[in-house]
N, C-alpha and C. Protein backbone atom coordinates (compact mmCIF):
# COMPACT_ATOMS: atom_id res chain seq x y z
N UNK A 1 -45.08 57.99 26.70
CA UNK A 1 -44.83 58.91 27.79
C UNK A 1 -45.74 58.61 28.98
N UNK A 2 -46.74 58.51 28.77
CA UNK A 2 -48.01 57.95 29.94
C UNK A 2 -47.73 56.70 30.53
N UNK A 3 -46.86 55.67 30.09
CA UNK A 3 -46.71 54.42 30.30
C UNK A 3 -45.17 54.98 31.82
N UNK A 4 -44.73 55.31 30.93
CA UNK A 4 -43.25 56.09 31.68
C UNK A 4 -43.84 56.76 33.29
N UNK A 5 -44.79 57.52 33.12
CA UNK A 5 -45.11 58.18 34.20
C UNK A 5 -45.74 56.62 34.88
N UNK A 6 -46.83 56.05 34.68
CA UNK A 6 -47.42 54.86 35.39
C UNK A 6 -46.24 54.19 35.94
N UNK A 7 -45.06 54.08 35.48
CA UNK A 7 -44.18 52.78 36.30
C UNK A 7 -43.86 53.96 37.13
N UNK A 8 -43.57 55.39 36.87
CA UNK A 8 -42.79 56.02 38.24
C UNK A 8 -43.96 55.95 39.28
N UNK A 9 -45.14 56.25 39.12
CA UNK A 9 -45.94 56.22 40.36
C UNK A 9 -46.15 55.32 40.82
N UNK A 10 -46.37 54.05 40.11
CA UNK A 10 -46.47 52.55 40.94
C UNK A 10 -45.25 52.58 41.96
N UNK A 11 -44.22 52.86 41.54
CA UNK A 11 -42.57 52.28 41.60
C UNK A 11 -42.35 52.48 43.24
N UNK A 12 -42.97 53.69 43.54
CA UNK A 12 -42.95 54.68 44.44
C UNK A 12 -43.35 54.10 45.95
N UNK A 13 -44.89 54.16 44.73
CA UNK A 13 -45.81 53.64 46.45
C UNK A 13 -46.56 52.45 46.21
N UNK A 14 -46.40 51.36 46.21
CA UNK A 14 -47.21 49.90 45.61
C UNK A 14 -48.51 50.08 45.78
N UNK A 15 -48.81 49.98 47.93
CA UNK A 15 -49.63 49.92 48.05
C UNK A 15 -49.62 50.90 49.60
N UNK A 16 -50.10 52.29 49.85
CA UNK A 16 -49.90 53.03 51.07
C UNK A 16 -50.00 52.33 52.30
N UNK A 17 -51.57 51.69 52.06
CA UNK A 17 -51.69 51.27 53.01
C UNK A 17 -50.95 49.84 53.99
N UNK A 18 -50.23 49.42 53.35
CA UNK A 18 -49.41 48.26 53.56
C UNK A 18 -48.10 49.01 54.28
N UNK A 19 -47.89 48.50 55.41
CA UNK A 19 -46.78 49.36 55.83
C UNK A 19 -45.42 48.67 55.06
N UNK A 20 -44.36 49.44 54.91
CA UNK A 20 -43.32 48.94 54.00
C UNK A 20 -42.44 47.76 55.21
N UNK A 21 -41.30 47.07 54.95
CA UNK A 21 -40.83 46.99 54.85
C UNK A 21 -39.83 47.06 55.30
N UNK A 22 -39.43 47.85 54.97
CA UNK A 22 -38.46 49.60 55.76
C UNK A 22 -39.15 49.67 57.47
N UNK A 23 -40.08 50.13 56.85
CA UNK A 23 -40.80 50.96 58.26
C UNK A 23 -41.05 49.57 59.22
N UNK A 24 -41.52 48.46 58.82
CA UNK A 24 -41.47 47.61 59.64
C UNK A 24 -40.11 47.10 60.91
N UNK A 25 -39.16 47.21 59.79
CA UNK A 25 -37.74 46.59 60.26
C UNK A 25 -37.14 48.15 61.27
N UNK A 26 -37.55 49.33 60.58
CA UNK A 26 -37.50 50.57 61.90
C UNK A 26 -37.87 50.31 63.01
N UNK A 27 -39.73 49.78 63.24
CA UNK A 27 -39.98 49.71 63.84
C UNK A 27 -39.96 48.96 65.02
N UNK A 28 -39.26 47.59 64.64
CA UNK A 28 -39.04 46.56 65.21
C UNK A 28 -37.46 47.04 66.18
N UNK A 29 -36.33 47.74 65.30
CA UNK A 29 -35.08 48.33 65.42
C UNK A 29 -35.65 49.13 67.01
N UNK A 30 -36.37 50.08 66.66
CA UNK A 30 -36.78 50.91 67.57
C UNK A 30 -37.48 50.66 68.96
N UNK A 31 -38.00 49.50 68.53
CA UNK A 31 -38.50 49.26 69.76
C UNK A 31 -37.46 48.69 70.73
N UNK A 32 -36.56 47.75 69.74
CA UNK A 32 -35.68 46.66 70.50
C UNK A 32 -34.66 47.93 71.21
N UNK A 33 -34.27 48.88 70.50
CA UNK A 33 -33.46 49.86 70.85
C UNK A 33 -34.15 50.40 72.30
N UNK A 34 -35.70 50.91 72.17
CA UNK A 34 -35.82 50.74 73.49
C UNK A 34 -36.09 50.18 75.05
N UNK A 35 -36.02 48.74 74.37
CA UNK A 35 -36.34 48.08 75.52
C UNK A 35 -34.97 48.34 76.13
N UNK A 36 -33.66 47.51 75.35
CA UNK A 36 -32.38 48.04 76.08
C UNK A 36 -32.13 49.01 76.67
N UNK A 37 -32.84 50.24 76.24
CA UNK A 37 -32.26 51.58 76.95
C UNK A 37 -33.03 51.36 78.31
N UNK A 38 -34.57 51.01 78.07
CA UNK A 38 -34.87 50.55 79.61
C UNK A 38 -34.25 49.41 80.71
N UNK A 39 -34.18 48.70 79.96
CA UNK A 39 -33.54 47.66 81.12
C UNK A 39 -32.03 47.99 81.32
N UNK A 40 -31.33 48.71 80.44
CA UNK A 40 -29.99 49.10 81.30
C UNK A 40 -30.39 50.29 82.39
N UNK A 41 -30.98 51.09 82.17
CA UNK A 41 -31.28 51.90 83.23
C UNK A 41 -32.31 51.51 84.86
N UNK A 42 -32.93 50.27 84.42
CA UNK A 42 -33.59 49.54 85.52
C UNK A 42 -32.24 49.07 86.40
N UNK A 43 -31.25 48.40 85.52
CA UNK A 43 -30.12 47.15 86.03
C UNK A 43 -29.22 48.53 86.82
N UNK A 44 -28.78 49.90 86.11
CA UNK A 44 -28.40 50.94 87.02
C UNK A 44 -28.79 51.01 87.74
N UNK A 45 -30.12 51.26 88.32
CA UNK A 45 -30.52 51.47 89.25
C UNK A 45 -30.61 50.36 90.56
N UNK A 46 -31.01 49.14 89.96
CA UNK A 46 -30.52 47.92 90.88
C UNK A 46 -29.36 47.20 91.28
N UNK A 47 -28.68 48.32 90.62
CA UNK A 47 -26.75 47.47 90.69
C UNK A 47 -26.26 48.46 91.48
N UNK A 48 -26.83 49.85 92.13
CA UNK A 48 -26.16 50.60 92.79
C UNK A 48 -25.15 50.35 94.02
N UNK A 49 -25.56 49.33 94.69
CA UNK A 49 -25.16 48.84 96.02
C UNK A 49 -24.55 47.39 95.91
N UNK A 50 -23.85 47.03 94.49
CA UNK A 50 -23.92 45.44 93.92
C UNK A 50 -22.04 45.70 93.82
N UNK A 51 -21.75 44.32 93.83
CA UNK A 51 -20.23 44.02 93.80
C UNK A 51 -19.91 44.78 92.69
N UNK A 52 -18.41 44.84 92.40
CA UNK A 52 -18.02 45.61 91.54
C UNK A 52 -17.62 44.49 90.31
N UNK A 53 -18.29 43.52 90.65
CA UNK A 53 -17.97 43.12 89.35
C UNK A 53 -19.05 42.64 88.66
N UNK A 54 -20.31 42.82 89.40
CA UNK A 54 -21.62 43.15 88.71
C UNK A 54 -21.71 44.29 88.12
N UNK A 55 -21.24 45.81 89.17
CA UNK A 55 -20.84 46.75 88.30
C UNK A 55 -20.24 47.08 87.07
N UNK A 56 -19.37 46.06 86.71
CA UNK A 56 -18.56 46.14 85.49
C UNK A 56 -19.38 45.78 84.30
N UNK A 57 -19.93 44.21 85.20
CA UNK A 57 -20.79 43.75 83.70
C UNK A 57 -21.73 44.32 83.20
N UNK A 58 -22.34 45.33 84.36
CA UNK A 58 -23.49 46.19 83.73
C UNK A 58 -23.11 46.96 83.35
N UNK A 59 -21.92 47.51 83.33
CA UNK A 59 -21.37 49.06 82.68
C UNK A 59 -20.72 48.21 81.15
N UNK A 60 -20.24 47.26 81.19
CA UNK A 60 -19.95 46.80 79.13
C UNK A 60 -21.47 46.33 78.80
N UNK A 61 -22.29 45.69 79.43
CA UNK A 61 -23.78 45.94 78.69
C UNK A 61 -23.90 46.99 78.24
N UNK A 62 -23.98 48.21 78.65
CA UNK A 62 -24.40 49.39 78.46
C UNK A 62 -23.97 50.35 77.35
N UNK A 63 -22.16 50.08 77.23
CA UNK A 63 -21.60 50.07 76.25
C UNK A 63 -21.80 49.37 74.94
N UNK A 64 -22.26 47.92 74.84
CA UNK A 64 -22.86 47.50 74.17
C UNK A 64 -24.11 47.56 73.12
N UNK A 65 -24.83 48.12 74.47
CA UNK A 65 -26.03 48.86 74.14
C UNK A 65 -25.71 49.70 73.19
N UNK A 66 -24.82 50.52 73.52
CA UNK A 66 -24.89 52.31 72.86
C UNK A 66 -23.90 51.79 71.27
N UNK A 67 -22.79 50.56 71.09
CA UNK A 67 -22.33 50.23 69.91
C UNK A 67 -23.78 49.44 69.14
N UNK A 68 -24.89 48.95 69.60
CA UNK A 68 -25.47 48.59 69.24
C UNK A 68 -26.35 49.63 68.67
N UNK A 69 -27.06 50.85 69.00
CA UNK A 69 -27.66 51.71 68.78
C UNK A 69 -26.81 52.25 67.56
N UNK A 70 -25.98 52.51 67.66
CA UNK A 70 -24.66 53.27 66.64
C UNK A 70 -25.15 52.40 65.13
N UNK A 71 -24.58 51.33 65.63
CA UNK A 71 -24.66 50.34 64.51
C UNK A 71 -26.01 49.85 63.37
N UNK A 72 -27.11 50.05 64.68
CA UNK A 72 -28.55 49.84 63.67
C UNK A 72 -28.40 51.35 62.75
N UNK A 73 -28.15 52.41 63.78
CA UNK A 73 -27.80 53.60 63.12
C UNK A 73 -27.48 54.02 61.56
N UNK A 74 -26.27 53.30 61.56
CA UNK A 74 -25.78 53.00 60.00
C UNK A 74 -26.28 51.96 59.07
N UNK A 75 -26.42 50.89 59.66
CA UNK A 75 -27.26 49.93 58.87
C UNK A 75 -28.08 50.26 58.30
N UNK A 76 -29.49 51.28 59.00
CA UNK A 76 -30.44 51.40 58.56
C UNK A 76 -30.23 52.60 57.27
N UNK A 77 -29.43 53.33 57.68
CA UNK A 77 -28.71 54.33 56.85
C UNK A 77 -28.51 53.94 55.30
N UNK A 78 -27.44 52.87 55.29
CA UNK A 78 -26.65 51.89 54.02
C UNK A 78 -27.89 51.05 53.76
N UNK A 79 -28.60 50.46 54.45
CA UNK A 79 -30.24 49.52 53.68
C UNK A 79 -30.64 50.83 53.16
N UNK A 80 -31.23 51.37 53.16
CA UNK A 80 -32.23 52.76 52.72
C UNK A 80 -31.49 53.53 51.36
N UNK A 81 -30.20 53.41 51.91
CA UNK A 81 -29.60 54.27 50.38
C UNK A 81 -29.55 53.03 49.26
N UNK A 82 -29.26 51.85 49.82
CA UNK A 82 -28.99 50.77 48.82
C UNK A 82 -30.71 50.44 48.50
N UNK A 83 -31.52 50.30 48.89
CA UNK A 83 -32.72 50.11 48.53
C UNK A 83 -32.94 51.64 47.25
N UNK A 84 -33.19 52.65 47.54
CA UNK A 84 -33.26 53.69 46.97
C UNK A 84 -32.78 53.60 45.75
N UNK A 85 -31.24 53.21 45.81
CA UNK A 85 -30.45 52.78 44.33
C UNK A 85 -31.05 51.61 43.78
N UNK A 86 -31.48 50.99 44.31
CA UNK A 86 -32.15 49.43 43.45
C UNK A 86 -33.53 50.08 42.76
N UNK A 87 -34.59 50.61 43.66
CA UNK A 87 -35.29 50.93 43.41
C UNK A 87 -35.25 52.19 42.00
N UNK A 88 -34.77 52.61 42.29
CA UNK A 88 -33.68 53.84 41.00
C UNK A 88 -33.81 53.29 39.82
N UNK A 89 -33.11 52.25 40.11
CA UNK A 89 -32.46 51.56 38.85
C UNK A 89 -33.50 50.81 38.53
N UNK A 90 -33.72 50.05 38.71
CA UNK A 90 -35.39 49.38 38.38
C UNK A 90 -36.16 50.83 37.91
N UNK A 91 -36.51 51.04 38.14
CA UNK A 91 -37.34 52.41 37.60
C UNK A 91 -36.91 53.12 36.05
N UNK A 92 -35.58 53.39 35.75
CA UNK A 92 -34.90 53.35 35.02
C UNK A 92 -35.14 52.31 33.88
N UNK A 93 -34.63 51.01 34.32
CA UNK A 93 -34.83 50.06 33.70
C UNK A 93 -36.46 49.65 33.12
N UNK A 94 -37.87 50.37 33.30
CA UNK A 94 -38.54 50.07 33.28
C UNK A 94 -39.36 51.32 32.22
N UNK A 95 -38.42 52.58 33.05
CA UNK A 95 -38.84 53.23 31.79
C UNK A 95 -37.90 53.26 30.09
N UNK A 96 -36.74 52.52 30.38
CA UNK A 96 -36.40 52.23 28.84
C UNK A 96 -37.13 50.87 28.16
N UNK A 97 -37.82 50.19 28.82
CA UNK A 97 -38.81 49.16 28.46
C UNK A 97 -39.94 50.05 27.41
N UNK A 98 -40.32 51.32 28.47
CA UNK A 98 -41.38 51.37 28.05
C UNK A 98 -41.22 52.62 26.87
N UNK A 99 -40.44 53.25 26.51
CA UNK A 99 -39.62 53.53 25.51
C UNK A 99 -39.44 53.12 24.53
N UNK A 100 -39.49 51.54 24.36
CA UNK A 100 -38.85 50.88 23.67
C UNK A 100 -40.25 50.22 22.95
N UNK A 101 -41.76 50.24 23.98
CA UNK A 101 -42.83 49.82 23.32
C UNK A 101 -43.25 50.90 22.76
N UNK A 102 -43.31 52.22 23.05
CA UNK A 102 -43.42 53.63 22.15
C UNK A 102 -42.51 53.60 20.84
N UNK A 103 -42.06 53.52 20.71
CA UNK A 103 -41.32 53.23 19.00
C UNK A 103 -40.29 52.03 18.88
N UNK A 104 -41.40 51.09 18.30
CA UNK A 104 -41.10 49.91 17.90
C UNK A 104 -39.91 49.97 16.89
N UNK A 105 -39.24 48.89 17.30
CA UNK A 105 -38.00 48.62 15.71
C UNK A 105 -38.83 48.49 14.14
N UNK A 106 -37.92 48.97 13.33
CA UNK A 106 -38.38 48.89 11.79
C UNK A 106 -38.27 47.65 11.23
């Protein structure tokens, strides 16, 4: 039973201080998410008085932008639940290991 509890707490948190992973690839997501939101709103502001077909291209950037935001959206969503389930299952799998060294075969 003590062995069982040790793999759930390892399983969990390896090492705190190490940023995960996860949080890295957020963070990287997040930033990139906002540089775009800045530079489409810089290019608005400098395209005000610009042909209309600079206008255009900066208005499907922008759109772009926002399917792009959408999209890390869910990604990060579906990585996190699918990590969670791996992680699950490994955990699982580790406490019928250790189950299995608590009462040995006859």
């Amino acid at each position: 039973m003590q062995e069982t509890m040790n793999v759930q707490s390892t399983s969990q948190h390896p090492k705190s201080s190490e940023p995960t992973v996860r949080a890295k690839v957020s963070e990287e997501l997040t930033r990139l998410r906002d540089e775009l939101s800045r530079t489409a709103n810089e290019m608005r502001m400098k395209t005000k008085d610009a042909s209309a077909e600079v206008q255009d291209t900066r208005k499907s950037l922008e759109q772009e932008v926002k399917r792009f935001s959408a999209e890390v959206d869910q990604a990060v969503e579906r990585t996190q639940e699918d990590l969670v389930q791996v992680g699950q299952d490994l955990r699982t799998r580790f406490q019928k290991l250790a189950h299995q060294i608590a009462r040995p075969s006859s």
